[in-house]
N, C-alpha and C. Protein backbone atom coordinates (compact mmCIF):
# COMPACT_ATOMS: atom_id res chain seq x y z
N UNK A 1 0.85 -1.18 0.00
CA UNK A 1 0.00 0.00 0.00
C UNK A 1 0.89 1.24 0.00
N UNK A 2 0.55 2.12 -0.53
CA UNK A 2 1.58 3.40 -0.99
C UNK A 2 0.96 4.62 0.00
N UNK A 3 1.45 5.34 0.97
CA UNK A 3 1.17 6.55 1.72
C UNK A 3 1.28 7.69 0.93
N UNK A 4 0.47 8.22 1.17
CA UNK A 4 0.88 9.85 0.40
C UNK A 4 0.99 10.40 1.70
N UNK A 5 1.92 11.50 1.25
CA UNK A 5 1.82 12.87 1.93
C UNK A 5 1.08 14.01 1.90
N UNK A 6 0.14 14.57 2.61
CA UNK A 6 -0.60 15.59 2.69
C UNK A 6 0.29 16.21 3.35
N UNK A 7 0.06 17.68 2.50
CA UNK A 7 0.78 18.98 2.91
C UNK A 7 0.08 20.22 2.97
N UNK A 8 0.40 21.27 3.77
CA UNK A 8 -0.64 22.60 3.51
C UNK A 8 0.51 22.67 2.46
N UNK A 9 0.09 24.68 2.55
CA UNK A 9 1.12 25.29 1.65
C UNK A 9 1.87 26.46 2.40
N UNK A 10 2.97 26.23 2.27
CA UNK A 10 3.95 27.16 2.87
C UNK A 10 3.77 28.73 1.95
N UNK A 11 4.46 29.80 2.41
CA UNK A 11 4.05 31.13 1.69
C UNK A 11 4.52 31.16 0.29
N UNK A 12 5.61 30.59 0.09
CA UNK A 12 6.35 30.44 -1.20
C UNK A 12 5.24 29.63 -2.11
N UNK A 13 4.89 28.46 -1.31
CA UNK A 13 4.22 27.78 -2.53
C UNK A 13 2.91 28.69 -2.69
N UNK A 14 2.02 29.09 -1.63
CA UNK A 14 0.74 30.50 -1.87
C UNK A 14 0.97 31.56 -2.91
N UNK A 15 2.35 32.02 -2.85
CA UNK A 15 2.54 32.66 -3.85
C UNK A 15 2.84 32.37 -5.40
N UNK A 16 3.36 31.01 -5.22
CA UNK A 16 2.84 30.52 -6.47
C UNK A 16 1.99 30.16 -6.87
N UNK A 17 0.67 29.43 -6.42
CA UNK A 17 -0.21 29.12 -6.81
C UNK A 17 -1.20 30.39 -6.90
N UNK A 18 -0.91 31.61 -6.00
CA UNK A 18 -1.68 32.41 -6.27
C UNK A 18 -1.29 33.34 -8.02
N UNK A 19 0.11 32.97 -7.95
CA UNK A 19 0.39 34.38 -9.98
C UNK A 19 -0.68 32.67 -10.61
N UNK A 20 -0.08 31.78 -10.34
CA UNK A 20 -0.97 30.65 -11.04
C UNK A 20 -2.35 30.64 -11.52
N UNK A 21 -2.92 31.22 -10.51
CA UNK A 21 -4.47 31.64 -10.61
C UNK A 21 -4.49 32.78 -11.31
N UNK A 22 -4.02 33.61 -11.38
CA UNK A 22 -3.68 34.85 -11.86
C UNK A 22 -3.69 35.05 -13.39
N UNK A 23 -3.03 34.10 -13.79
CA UNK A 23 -2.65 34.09 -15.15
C UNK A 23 -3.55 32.93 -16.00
N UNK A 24 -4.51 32.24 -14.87
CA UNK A 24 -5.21 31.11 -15.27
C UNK A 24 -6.49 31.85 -15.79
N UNK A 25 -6.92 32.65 -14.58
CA UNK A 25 -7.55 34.12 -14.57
C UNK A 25 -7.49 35.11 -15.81
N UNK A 26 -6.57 35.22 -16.73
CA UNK A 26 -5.79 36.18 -17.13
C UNK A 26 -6.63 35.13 -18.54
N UNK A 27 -6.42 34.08 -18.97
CA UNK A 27 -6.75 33.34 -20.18
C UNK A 27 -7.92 32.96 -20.13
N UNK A 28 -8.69 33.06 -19.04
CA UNK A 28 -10.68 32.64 -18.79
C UNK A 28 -10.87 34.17 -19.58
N UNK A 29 -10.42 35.30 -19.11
CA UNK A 29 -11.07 36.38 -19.08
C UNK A 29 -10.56 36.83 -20.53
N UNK A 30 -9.23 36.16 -21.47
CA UNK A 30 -9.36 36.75 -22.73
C UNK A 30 -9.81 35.52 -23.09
N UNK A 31 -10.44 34.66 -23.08
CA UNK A 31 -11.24 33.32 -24.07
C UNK A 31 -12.61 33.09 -23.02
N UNK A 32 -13.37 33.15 -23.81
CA UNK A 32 -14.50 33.14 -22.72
C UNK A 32 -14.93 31.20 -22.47
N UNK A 33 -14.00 30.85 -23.54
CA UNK A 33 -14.21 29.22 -22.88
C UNK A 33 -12.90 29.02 -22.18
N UNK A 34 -12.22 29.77 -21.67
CA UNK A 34 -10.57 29.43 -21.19
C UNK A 34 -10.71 28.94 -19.66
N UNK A 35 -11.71 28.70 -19.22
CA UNK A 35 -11.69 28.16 -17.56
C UNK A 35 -11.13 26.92 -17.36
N UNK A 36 -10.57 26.45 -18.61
CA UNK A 36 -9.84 24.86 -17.94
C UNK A 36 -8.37 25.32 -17.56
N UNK A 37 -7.93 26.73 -17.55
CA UNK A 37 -6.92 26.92 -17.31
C UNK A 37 -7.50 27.42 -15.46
N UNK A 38 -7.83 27.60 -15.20
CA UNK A 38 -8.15 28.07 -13.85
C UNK A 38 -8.55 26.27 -13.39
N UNK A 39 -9.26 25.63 -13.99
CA UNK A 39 -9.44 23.74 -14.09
C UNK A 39 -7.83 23.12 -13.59
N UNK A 40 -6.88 23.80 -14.32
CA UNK A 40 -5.60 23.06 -14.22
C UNK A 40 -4.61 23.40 -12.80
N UNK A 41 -5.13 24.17 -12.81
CA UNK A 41 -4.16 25.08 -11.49
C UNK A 41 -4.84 24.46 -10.08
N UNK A 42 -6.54 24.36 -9.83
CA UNK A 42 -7.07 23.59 -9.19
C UNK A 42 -6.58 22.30 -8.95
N UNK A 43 -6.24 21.55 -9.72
CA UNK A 43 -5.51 19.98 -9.77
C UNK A 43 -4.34 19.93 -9.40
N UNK A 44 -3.64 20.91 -9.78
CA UNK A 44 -2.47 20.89 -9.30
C UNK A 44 -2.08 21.43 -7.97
N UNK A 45 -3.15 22.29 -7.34
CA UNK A 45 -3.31 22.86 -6.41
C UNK A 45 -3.27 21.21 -5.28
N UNK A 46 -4.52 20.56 -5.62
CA UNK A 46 -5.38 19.44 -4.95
C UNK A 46 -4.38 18.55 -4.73
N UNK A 47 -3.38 18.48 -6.05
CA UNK A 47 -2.49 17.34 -6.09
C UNK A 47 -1.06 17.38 -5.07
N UNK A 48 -0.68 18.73 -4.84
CA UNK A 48 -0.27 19.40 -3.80
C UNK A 48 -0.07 19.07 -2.55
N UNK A 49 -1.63 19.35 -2.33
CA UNK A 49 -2.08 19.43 -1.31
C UNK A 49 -2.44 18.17 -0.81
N UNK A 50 -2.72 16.93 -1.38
CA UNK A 50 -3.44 15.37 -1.29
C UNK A 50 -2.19 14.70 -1.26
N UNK A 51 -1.03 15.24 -1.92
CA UNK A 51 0.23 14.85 -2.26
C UNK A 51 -0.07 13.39 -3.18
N UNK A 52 -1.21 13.43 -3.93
CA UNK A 52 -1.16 12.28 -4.93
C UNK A 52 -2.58 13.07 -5.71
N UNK A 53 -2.19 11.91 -6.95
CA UNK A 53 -3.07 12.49 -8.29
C UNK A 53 -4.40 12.14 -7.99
N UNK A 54 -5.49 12.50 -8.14
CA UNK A 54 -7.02 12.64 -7.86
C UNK A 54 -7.84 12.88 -8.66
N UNK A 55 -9.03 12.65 -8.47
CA UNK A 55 -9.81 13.59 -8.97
C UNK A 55 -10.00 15.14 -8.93
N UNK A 56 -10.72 16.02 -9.33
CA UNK A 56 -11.21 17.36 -8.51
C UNK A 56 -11.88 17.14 -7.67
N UNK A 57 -12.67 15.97 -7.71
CA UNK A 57 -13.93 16.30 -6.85
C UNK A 57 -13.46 15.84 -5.30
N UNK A 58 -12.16 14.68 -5.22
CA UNK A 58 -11.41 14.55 -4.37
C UNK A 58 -10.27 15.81 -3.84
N UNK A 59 -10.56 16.70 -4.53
CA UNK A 59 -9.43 17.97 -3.76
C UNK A 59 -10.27 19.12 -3.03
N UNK A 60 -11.76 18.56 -3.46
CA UNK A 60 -12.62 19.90 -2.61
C UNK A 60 -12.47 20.09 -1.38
N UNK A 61 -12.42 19.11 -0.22
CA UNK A 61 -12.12 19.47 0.86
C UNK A 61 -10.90 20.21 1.18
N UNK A 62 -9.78 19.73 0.34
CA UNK A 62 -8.45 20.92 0.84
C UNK A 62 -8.99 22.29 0.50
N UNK A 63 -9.40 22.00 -0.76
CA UNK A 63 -9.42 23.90 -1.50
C UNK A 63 -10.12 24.60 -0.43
N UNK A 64 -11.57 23.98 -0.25
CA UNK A 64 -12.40 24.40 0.65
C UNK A 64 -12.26 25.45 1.85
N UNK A 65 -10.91 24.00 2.53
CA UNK A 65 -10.58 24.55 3.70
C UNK A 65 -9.85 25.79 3.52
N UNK A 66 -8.73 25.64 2.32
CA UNK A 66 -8.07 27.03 1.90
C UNK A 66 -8.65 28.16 1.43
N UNK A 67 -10.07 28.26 0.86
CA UNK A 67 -10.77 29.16 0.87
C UNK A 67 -11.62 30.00 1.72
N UNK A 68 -11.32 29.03 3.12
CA UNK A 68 -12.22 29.31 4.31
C UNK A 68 -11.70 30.66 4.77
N UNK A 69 -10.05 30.79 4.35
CA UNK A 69 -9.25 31.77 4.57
C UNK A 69 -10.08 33.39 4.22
N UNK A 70 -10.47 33.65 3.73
CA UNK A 70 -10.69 34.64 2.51
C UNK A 70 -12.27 34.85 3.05
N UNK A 71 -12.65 35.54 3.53
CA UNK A 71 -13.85 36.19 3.73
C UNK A 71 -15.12 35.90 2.57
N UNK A 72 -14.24 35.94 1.07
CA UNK A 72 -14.78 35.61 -0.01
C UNK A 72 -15.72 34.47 -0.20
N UNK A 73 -15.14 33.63 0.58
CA UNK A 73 -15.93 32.05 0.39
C UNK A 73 -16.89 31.71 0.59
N UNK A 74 -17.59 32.61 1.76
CA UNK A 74 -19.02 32.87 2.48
C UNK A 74 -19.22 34.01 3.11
N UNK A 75 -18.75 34.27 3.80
CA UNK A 75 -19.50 35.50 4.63
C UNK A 75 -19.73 36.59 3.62
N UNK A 76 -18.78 37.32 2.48
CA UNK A 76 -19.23 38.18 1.28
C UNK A 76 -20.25 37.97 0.53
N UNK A 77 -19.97 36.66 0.11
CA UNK A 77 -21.66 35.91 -0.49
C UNK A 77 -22.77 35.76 -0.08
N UNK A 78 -22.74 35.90 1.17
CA UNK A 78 -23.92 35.80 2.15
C UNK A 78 -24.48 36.81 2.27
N UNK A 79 -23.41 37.96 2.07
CA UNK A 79 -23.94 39.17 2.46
C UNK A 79 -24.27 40.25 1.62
N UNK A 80 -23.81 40.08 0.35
CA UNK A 80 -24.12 40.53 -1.36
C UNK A 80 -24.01 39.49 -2.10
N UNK A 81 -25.70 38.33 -1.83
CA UNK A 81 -25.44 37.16 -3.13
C UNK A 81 -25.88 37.83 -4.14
N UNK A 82 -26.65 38.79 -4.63
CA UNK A 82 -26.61 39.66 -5.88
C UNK A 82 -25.33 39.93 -6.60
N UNK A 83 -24.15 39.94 -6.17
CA UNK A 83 -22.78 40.31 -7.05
C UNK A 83 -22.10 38.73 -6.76
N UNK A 84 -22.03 37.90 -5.33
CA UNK A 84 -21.15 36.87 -5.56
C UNK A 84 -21.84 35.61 -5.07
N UNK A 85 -21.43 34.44 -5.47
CA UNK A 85 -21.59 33.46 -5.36
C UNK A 85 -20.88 32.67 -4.34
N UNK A 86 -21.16 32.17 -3.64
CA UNK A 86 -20.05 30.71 -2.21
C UNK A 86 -19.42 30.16 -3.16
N UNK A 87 -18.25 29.97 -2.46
CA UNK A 87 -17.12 29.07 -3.30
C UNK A 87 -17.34 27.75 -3.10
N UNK A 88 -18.45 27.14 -2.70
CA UNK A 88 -18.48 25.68 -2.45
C UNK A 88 -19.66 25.74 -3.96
N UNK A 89 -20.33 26.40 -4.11
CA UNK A 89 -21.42 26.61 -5.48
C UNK A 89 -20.73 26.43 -6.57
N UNK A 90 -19.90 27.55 -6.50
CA UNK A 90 -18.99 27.71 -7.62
C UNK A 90 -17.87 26.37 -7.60
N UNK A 91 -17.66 25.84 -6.73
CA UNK A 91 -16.87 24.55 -6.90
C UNK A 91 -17.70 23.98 -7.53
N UNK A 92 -18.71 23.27 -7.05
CA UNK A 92 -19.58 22.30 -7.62
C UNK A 92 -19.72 22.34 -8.82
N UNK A 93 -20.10 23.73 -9.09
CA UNK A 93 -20.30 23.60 -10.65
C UNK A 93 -19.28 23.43 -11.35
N UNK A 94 -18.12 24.07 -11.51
CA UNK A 94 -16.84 23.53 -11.74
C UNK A 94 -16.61 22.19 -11.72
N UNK A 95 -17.02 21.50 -10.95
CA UNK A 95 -16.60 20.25 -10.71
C UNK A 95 -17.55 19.04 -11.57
N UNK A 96 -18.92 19.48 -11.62
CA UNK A 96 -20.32 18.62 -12.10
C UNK A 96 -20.05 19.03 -13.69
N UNK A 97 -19.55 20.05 -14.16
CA UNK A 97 -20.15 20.24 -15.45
C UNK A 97 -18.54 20.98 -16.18
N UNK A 98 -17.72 20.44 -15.89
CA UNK A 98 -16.37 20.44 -16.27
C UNK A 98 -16.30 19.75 -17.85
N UNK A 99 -16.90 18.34 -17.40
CA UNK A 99 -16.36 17.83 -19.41
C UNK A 99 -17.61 18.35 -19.96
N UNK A 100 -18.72 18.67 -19.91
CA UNK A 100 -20.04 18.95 -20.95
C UNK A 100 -19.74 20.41 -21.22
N UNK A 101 -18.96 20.69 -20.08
CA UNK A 101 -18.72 23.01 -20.90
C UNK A 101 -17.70 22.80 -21.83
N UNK A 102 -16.59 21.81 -21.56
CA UNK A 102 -15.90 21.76 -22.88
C UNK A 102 -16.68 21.82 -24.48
N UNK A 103 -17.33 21.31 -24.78
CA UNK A 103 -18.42 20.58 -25.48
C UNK A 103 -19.39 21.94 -25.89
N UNK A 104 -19.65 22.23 -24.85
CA UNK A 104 -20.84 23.39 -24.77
C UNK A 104 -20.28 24.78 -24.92
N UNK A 105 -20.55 25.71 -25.97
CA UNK A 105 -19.74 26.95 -25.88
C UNK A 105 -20.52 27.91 -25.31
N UNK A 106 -21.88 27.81 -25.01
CA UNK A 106 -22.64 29.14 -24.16
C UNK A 106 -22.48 28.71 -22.84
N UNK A 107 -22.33 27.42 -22.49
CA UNK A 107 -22.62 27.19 -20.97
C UNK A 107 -20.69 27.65 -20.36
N UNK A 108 -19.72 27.27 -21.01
CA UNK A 108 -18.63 27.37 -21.00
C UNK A 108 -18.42 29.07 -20.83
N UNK A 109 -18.91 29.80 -21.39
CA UNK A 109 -18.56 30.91 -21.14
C UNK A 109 -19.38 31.49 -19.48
N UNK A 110 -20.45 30.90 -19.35
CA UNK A 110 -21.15 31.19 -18.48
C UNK A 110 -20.01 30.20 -16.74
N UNK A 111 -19.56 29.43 -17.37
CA UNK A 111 -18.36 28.62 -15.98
C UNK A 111 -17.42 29.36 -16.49
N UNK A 112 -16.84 29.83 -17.26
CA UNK A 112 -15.75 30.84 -16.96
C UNK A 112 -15.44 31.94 -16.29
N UNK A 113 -16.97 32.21 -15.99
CA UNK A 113 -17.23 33.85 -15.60
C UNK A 113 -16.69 33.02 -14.06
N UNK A 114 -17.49 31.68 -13.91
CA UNK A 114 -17.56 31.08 -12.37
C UNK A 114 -16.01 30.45 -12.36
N UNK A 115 -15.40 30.17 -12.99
CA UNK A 115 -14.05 29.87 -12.68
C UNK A 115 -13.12 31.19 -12.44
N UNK A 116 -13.32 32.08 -12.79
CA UNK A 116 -12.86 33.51 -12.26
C UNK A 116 -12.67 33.70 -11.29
N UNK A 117 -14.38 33.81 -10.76
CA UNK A 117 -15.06 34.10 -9.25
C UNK A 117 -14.09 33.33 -8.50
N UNK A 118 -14.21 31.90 -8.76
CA UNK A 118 -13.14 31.04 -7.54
C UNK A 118 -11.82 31.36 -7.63
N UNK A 119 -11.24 31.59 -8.73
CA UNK A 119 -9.88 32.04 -8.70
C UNK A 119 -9.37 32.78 -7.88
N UNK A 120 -10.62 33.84 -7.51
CA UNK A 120 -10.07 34.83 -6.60
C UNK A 120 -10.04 34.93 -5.73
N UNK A 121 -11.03 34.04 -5.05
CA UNK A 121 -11.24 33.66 -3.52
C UNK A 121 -10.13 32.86 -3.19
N UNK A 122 -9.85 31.67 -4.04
CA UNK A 122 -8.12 30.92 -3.76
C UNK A 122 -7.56 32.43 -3.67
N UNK A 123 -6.78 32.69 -4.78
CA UNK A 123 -6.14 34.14 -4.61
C UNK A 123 -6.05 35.12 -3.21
N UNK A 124 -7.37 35.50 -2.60
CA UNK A 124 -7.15 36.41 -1.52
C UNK A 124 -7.03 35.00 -0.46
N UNK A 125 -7.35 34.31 -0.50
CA UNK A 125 -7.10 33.22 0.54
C UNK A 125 -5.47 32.46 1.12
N UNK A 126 -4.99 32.68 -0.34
CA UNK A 126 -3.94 32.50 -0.52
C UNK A 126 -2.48 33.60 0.18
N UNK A 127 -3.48 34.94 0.09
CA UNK A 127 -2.96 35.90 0.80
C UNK A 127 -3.18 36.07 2.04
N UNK A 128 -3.68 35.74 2.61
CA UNK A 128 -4.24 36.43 3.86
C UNK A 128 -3.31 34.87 4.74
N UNK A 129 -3.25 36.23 6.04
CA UNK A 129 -2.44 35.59 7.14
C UNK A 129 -1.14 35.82 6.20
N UNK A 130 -0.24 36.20 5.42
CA UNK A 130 1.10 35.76 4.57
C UNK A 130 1.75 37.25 4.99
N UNK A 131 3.02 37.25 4.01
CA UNK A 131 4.24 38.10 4.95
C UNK A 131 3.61 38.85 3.63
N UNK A 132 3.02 38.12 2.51
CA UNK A 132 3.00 39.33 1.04
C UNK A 132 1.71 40.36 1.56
N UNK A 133 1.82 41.34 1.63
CA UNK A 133 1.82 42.77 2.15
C UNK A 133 1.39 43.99 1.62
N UNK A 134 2.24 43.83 0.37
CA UNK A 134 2.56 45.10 -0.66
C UNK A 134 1.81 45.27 -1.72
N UNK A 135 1.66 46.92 -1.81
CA UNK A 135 0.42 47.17 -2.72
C UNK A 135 0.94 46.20 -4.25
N UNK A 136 1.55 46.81 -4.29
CA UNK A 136 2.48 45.80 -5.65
C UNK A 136 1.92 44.43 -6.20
N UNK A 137 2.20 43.96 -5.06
CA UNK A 137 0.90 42.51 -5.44
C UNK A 137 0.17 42.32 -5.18
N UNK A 138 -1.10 43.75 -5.32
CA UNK A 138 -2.16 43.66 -5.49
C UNK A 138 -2.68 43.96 -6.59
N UNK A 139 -2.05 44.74 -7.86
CA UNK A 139 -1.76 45.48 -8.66
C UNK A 139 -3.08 45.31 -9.39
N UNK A 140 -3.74 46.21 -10.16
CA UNK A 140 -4.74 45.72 -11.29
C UNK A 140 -4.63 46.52 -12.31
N UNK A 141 -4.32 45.88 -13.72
CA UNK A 141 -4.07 46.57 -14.78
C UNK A 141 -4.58 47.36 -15.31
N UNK A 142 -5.84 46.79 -15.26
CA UNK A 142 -7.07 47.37 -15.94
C UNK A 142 -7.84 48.03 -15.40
N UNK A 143 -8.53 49.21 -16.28
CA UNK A 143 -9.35 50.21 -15.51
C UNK A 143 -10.61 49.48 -14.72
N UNK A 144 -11.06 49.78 -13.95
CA UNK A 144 -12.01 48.86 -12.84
C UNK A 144 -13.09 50.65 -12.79
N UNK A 145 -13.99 50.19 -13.27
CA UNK A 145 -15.17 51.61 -12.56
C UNK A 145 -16.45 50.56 -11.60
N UNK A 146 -16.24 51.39 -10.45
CA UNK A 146 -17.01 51.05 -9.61
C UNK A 146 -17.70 51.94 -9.16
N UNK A 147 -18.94 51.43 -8.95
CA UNK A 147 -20.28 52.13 -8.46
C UNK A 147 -20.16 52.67 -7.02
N UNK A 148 -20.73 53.95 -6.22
CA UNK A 148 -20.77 54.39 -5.04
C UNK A 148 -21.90 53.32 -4.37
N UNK A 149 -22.58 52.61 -4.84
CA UNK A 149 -23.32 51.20 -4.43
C UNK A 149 -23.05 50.17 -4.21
N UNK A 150 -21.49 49.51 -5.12
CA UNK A 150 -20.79 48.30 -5.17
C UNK A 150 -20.44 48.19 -3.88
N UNK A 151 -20.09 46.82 -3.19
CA UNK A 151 -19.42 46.07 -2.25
C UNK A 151 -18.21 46.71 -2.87
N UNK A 152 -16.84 46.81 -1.95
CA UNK A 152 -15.41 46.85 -2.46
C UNK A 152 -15.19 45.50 -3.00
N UNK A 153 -15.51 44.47 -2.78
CA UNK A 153 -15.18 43.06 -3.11
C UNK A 153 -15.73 43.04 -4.40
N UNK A 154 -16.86 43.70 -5.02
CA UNK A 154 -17.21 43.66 -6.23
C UNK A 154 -15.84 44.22 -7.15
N UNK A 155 -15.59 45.22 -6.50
CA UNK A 155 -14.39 46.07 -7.31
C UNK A 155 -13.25 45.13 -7.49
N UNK A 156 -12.85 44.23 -6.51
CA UNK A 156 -11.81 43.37 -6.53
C UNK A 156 -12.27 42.15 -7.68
N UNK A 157 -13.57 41.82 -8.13
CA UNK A 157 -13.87 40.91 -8.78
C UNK A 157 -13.35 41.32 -10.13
């Protein structure tokens, strides 16, 4: 019988998996079917973290717990579900309808928008509690207009 190792993630590896998301993020949002790249970073995240190869649907409990980090995961959603969704929702669906969005190009764009959403909750989850600090890597390229109505967390979306 073969043991794996389960591991959290130390800050070095957070910071990698967080540009990871970033740039996974970065190819959903110029291809509106590009969420298997935010798909891949998840697995590798899980695989990480399980310290052996899996399913997704076998890495939800780590991510989970790593998303618990991040205010994002529930308590924001709870409290403006009009702008965001729980990251256990947005898992699921990610997880249930992964090979048919390949396949599907309206529903695919519609889980991309939701592979985003989770990206970012890993992302600030990934940050929080860490030594990374600096406005610098928080940076956002792009012009962002936000409403005197928006949540700030909308603005971060």
């Amino acid at each position: 019988m073969t043991q794996t190792k389960e591991m959290s993630l130390d800050t070095d590896r957070k910071q990698f998996y967080r540009d990871q998301l970033r740039s996974a993020r970065a190819v959903a949002l110029a291809d509106a079917e590009g969420f298997l790249a935010v798909i891949h970073t998840l697995e590798l995240m899980g695989q990480q973290m399980k310290g052996k190869i899996l399913f997704l649907e076998k890495y939800e409990n780590k991510l989970t717990c790593l998303a618990d980090d991040s205010p994002l995961c529930t308590e924001v959603a709870s409290r403006w579900p009009a702008y965001h969704t729980t990251f256990s929702a947005l898992y699921d669906e990610l997880r249930r309808a992964r090979n048919d969005a390949v396949h599907q190009g309206a529903y695919a764009r519609i889980l991309t928008d939701h592979a985003v959403d989770l990206a970012i909750i890993l992302e600030d989850a990934l940050m929080s509690n860490s030594e990374c600090s600096k406005v610098s890597q928080f940076m956002v390229r792009d012009v962002v207009k936000v409403e005197s109505w928006h949540p700030v967390s909308y603005a971060h979306q």
